[in-house]
C-alpha atoms as a PDB file:
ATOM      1  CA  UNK A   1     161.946 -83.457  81.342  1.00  0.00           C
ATOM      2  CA  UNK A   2     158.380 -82.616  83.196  1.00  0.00           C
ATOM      3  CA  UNK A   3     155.548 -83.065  80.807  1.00  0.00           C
ATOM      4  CA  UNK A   4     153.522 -79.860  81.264  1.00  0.00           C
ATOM      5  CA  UNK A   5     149.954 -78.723  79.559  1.00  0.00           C
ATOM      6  CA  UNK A   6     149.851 -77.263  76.857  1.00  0.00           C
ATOM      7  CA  UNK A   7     148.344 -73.660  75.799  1.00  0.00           C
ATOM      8  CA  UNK A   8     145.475 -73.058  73.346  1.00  0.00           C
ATOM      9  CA  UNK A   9     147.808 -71.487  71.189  1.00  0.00           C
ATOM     10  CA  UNK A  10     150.488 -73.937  71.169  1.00  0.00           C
ATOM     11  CA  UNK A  11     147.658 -76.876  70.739  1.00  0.00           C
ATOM     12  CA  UNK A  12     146.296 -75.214  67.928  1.00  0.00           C
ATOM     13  CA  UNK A  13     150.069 -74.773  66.435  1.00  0.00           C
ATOM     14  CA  UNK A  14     150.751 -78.692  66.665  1.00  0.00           C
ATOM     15  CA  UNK A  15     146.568 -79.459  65.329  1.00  0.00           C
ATOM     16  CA  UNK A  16     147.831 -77.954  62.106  1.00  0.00           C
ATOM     17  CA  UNK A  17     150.204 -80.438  62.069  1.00  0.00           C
ATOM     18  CA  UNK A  18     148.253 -83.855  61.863  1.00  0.00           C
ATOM     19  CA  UNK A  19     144.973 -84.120  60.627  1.00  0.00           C
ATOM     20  CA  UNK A  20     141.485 -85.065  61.156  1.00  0.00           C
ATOM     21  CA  UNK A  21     142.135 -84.313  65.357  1.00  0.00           C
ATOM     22  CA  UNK A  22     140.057 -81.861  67.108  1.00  0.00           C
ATOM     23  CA  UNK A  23     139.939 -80.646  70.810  1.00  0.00           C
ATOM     24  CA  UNK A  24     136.261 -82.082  72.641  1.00  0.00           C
ATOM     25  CA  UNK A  25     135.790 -81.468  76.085  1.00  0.00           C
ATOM     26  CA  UNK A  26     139.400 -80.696  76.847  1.00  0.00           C
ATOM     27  CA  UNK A  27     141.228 -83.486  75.349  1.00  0.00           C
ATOM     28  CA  UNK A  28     141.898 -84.028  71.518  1.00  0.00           C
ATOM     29  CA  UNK A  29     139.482 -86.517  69.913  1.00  0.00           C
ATOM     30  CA  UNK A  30     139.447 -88.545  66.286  1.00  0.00           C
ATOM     31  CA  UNK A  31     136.987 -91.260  65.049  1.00  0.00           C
ATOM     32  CA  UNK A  32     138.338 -94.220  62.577  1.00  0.00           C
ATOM     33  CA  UNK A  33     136.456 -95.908  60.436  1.00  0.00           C
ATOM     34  CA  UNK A  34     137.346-100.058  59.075  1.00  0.00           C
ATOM     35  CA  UNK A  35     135.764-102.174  57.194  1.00  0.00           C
ATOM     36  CA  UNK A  36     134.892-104.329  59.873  1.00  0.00           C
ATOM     37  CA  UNK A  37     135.180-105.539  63.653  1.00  0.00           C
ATOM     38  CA  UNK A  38     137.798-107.483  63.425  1.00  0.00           C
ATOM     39  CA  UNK A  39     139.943-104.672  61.776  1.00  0.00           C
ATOM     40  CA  UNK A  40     138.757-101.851  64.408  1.00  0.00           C
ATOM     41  CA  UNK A  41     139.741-104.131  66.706  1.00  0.00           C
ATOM     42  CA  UNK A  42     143.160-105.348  65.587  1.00  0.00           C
ATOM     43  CA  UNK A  43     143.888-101.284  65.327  1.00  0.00           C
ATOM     44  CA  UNK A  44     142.934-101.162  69.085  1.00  0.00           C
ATOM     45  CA  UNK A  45     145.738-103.822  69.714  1.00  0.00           C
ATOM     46  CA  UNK A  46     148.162-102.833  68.099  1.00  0.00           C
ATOM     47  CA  UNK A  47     147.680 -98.495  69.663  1.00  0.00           C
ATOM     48  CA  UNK A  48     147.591-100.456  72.979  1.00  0.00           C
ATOM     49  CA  UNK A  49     151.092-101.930  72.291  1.00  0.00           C
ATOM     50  CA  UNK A  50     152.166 -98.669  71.825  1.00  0.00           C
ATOM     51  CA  UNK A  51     150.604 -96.762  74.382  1.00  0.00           C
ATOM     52  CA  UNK A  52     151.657 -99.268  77.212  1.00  0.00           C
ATOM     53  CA  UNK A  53     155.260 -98.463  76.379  1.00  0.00           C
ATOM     54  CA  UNK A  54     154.616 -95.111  76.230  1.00  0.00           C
ATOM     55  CA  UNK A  55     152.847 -95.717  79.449  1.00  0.00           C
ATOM     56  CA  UNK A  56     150.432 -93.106  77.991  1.00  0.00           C
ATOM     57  CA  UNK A  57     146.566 -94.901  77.820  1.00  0.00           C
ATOM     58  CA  UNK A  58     144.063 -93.465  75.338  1.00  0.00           C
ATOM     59  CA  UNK A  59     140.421 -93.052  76.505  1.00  0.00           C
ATOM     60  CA  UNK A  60     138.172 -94.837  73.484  1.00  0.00           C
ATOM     61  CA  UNK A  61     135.322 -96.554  72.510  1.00  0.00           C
ATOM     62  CA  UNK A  62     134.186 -98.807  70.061  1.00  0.00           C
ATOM     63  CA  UNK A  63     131.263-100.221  68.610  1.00  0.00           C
ATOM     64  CA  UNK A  64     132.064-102.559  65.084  1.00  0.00           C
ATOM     65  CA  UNK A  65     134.247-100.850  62.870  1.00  0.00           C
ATOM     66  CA  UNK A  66     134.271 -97.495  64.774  1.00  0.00           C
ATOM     67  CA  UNK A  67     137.048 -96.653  67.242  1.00  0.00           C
ATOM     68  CA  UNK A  68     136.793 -93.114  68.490  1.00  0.00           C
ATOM     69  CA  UNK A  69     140.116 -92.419  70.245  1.00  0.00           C
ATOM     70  CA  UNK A  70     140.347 -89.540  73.403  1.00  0.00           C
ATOM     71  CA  UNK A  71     143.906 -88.039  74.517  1.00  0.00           C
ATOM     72  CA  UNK A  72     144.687 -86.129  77.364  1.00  0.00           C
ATOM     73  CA  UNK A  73     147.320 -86.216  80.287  1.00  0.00           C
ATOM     74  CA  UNK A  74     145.721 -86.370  83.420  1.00  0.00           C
ATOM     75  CA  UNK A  75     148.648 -85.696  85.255  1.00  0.00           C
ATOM     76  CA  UNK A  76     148.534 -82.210  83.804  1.00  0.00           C
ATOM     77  CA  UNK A  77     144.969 -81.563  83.266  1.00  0.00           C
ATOM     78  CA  UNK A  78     144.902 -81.299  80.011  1.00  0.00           C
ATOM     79  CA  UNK A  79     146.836 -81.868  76.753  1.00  0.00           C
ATOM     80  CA  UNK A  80     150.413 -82.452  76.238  1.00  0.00           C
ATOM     81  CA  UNK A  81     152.939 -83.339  73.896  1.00  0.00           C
ATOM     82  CA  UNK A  82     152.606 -86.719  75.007  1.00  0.00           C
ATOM     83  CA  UNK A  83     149.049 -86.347  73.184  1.00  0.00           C
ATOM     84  CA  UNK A  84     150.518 -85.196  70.486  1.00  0.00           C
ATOM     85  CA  UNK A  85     153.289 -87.860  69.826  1.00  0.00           C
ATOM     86  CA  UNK A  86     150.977 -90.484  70.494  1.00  0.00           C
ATOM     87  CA  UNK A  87     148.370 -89.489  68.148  1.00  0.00           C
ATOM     88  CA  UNK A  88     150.612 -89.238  65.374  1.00  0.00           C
ATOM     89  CA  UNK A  89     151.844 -92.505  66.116  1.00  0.00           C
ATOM     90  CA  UNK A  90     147.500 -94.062  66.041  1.00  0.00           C
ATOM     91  CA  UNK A  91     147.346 -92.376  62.518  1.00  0.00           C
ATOM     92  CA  UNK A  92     150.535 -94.129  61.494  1.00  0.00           C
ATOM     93  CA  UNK A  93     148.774 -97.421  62.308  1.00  0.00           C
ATOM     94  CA  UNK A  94     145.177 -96.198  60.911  1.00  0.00           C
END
């Protein structure tokens, strides 16, 4: 099945559906919060586990216990359902 971009209306649908996610520039965005490095960054590892077998990379950045996590497919130019199931899958680790 081709991945395909999603509409506003169907990516407001599924943001009703998990929480704390907004859309930024095109591509839905979340900040976490730990109590320290080494927790932010053992999050990091274990999303990049999971997004190499999804073979779908987040865009993030982090500076000591703040990870601020970007999805979008660039294949589509914009956001998927890939998105989606992946960022349900970083809040089941958060």
């Amino acid at each position: 099945m081709a991945i395909t971009k999603l509409t506003d209306t169907e990516i407001s649908t599924e943001l009703e559906r998990i929480s704390g996610w907004t859309v930024e520039n095109g591509k839905l965005h979340k900040e976490f919060q730990f109590d320290s490095f080494v927790e932010a960054f053992g999050f990091m590892a274990r999303v990049a586990l999971i997004a190499e077998s999804m073979n779908h990379h987040p865009e993030w950045f982090n500076v000591y216990n703040r990870v601020t996590v970007d999805l979008a497919t660039h294949d589509v130019g914009g956001i998927s359902a890939l998105d989606f199931e992946l960022a349900k899958k970083v809040d089941a680790l958060a």
